[in-house]
Protein backbone atom coordinates (compact mmCIF):
# COMPACT_ATOMS: atom_id res chain seq x y z
CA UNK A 1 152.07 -18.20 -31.78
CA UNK A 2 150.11 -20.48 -34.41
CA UNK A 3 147.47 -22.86 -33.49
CA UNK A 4 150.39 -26.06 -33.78
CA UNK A 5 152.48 -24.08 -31.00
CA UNK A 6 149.68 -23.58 -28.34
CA UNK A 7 149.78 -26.92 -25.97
CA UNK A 8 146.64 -28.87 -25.52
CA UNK A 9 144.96 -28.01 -22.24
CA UNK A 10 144.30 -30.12 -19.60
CA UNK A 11 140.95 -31.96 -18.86
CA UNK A 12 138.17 -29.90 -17.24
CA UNK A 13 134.65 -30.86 -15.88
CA UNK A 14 133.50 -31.55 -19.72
CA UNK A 15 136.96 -33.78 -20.80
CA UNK A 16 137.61 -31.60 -24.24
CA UNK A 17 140.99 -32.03 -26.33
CA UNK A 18 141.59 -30.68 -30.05
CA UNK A 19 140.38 -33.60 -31.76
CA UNK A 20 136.93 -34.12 -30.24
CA UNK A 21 136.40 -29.99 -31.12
CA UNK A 22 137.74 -30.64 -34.90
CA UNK A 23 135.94 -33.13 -35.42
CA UNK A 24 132.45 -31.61 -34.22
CA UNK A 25 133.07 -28.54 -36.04
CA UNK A 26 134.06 -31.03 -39.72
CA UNK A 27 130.59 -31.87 -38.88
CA UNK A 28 128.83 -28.59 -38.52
CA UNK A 29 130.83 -27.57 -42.01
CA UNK A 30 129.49 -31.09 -43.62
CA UNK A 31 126.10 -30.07 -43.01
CA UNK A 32 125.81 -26.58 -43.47
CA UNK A 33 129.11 -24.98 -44.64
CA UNK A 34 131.71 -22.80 -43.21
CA UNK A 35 128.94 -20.37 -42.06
CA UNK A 36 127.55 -22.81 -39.89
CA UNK A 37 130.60 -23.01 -38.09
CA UNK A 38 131.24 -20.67 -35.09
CA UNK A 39 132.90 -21.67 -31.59
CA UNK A 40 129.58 -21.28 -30.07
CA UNK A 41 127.86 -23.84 -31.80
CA UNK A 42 130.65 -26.39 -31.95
CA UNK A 43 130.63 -25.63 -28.04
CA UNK A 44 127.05 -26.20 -27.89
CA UNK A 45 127.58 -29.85 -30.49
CA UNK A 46 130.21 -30.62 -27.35
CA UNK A 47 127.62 -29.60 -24.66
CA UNK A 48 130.43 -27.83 -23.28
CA UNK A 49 130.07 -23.69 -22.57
CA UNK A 50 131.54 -21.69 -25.38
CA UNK A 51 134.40 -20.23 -22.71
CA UNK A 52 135.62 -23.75 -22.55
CA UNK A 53 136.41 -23.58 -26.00
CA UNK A 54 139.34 -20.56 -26.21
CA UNK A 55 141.66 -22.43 -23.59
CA UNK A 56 142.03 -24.73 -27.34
CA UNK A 57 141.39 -22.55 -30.23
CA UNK A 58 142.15 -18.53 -30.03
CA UNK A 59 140.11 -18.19 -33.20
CA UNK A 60 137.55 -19.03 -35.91
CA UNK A 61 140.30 -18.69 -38.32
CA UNK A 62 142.54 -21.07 -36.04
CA UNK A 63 139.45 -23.66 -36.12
CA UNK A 64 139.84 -23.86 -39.86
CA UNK A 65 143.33 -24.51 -40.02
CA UNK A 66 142.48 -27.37 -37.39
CA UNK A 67 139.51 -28.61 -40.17
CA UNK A 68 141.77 -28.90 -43.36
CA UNK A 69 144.61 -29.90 -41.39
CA UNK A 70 142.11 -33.13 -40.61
CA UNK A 71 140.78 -33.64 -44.25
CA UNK A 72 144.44 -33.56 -44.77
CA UNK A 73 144.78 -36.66 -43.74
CA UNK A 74 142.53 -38.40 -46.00
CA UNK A 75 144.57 -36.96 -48.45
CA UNK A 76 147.64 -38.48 -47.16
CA UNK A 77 148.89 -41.23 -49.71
CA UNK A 78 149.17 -44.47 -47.77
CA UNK A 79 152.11 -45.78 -49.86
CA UNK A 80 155.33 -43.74 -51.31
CA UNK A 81 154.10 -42.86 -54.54
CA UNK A 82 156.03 -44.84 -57.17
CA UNK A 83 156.57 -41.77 -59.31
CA UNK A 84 156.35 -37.91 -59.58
CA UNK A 85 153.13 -38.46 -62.26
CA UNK A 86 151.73 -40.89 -59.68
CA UNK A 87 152.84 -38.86 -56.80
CA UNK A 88 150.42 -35.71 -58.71
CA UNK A 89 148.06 -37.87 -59.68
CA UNK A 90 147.42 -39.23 -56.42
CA UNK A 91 147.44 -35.41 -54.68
CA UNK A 92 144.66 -34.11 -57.06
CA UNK A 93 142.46 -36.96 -57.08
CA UNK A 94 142.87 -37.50 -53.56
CA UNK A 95 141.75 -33.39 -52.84
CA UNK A 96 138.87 -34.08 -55.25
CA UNK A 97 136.93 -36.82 -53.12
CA UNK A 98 138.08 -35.39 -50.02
CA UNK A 99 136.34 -31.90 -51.52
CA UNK A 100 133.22 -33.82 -52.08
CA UNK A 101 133.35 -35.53 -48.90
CA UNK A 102 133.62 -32.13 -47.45
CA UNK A 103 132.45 -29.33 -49.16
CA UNK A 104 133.41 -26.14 -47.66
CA UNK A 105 137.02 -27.32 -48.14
CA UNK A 106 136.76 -25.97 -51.86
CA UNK A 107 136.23 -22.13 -50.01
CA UNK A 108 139.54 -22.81 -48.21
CA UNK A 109 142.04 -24.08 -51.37
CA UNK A 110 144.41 -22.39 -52.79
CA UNK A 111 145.18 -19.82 -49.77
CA UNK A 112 148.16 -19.78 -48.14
CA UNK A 113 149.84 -23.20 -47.34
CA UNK A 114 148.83 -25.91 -44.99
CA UNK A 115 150.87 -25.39 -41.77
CA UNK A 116 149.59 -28.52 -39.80
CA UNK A 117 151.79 -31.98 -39.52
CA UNK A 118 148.73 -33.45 -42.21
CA UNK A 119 149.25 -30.87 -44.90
CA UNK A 120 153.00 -30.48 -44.11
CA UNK A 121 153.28 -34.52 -44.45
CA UNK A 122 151.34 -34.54 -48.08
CA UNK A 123 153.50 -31.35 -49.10
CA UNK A 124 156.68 -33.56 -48.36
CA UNK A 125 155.05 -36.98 -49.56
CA UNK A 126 154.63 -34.55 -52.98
CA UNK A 127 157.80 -32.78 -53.40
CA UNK A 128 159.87 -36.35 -52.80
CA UNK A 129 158.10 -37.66 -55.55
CA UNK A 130 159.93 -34.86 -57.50
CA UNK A 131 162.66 -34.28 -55.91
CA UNK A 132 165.97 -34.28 -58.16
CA UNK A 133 164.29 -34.56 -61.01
CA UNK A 134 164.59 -30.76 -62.17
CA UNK A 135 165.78 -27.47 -59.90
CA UNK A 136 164.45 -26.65 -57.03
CA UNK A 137 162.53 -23.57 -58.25
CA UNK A 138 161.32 -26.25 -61.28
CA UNK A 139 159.91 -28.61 -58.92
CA UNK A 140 157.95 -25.88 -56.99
CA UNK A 141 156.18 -24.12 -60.16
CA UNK A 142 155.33 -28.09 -61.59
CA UNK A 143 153.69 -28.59 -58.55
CA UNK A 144 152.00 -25.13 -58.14
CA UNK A 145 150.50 -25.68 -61.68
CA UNK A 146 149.19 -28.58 -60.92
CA UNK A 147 147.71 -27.63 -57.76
CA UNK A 148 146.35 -24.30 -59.51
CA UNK A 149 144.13 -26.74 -62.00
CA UNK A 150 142.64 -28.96 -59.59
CA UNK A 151 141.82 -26.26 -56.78
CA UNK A 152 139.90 -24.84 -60.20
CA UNK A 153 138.37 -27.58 -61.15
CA UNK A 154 137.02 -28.82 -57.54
CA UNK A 155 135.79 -25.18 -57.09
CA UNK A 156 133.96 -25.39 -60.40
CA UNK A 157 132.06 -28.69 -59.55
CA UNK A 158 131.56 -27.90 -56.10
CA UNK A 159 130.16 -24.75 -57.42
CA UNK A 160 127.87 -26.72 -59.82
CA UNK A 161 126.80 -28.96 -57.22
CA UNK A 162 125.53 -25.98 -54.93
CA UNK A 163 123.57 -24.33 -58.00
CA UNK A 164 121.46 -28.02 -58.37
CA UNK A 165 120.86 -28.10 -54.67
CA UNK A 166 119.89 -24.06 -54.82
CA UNK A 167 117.75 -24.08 -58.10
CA UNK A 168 116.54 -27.72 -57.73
CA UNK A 169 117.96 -28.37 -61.18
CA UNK A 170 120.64 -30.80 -62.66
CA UNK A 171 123.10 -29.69 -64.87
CA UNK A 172 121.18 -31.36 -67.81
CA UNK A 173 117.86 -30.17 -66.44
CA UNK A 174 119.34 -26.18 -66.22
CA UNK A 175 120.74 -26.58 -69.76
CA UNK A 176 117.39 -28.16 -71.12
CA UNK A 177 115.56 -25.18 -69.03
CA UNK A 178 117.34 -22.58 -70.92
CA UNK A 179 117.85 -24.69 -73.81
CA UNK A 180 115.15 -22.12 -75.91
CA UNK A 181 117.35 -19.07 -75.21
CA UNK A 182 120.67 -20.36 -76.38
CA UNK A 183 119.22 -22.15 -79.34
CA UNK A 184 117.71 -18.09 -80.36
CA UNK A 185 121.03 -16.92 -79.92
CA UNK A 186 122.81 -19.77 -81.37
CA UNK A 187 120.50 -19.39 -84.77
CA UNK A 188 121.74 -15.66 -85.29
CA UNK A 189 125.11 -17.11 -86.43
CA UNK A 190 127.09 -14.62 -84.81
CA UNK A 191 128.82 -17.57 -82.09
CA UNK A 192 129.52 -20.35 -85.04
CA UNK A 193 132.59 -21.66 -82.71
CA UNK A 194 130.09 -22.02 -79.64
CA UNK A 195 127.61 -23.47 -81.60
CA UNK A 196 129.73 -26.37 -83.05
CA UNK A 197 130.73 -26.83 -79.46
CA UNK A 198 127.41 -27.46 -78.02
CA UNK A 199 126.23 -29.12 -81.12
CA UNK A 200 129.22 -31.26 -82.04
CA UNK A 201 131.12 -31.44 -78.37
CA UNK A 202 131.18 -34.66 -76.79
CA UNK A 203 129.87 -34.25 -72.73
CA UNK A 204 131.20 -36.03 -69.92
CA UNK A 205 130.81 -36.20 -66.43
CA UNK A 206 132.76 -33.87 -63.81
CA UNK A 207 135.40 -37.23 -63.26
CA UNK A 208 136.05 -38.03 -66.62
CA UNK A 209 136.80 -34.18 -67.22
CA UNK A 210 138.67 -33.75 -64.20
CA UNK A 211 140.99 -36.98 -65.23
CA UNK A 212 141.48 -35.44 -69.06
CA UNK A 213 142.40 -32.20 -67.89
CA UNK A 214 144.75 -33.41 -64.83
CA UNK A 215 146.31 -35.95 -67.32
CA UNK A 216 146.75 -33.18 -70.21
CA UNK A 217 148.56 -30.48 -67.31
CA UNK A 218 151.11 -33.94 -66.22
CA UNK A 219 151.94 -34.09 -70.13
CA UNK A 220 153.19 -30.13 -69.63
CA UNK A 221 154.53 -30.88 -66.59
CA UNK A 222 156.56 -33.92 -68.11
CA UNK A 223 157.77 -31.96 -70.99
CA UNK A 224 159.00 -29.35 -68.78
CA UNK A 225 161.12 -31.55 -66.42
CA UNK A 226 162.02 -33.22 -69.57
């Protein structure tokens, strides 16, 4: 039996339900990660005793499932999409922000699918967008490609955005810090493509790149389906 199939139990002393114990362990995650997550401190967030807990959720595994299924619905378009392109579009971007809303969510992507009515509802919001416009099997790998390069991406920012808060350094501050090294190894001449890539390369922010590089995978995807 999954976490969807178990009914909600009924009120006790401390009135609990599913929604008050997502929502108090979204928090825990928002402000210190998936490790500070645990039953026995969402328990102790609900001033409720950690027992109380298991007549809801069997497992820590269970309570994550109950998380993404919740940022899931941010992600949720609030309009039919008015195309596939849009219908992608809106899916990545809309996992982006929720990622940097919620952090830890970047250690969950890409797994196994989202069982929960939020994730099953933007899974069918996505593939309707598609649907007839190539075979079955096409629609699944356009949207698996596109889902592979922005569960890469967020992982990459949100992976950049732990280093600054761990090494107290920006990204521009890290690459002036070690800015002396590469410019050593960058004199040898034996990396003459990377150096005309730092040199010459044009930087953007983490959106901007995210947008190019989304935009650039719809183009395959379109000449695919196409």
């Amino acid at each position: 039996m999954t976490v969807w199939d178990r009914p909600e139990q009924p009120n006790r002393p401390v009135p609990l339900d599913r929604e008050r114990i997502v929502a108090a362990a979204v928090a825990l995650a928002d402000e210190g990660g998936l490790a500070a997550v645990s039953l026995r401190k969402v328990a102790a967030r609900l001033n409720a005793g950690p027992m109380r807990l298991y007549g809801y959720i069997s497992t820590k595994d269970d309570l994550f499932d109950l998380m993404v299924d919740a940022v899931y619905a941010e992600i949720l378009p609030g309009e039919r999409p008015g195309d596939w392109r849009e219908a992608l579009r809106s899916l990545a971007h809309g996992t982006r922000r929720a990622a940097l809303r919620h952090e830890w969510l970047a250690d969950l992507l890409g797994g196994r699918p989202a069982l929960g009515p939020n994730g099953l509802a933007v899974s069918e919001a996505t593939l309707a967008a598609l649907d007839g416009l190539a075979d079955v099997d096409t629609v699944m790998r356009a949207v698996e490609t596109v889902s592979a390069y922005f569960t890469g991406a967020i992982r990459h920012e949100i992976t950049e955005l732990r280093a600054e808060r761990a090494t107290g350094l920006s990204k521009s501050e890290w690459q002036r810090d070690r800015g002396p090294h590469v410019t050593r190894m960058l004199a040898t001449g034996r990396f003459p493509a990377l150096a005309k890539a730092v040199h010459d390369g044009t930087h953007v922010d983490a959106e901007e790149s995210f947008a190019t590089g989304l935009e650039w995978v719809l183009d395959a995807v379109a000449a695919r389906l196409g």
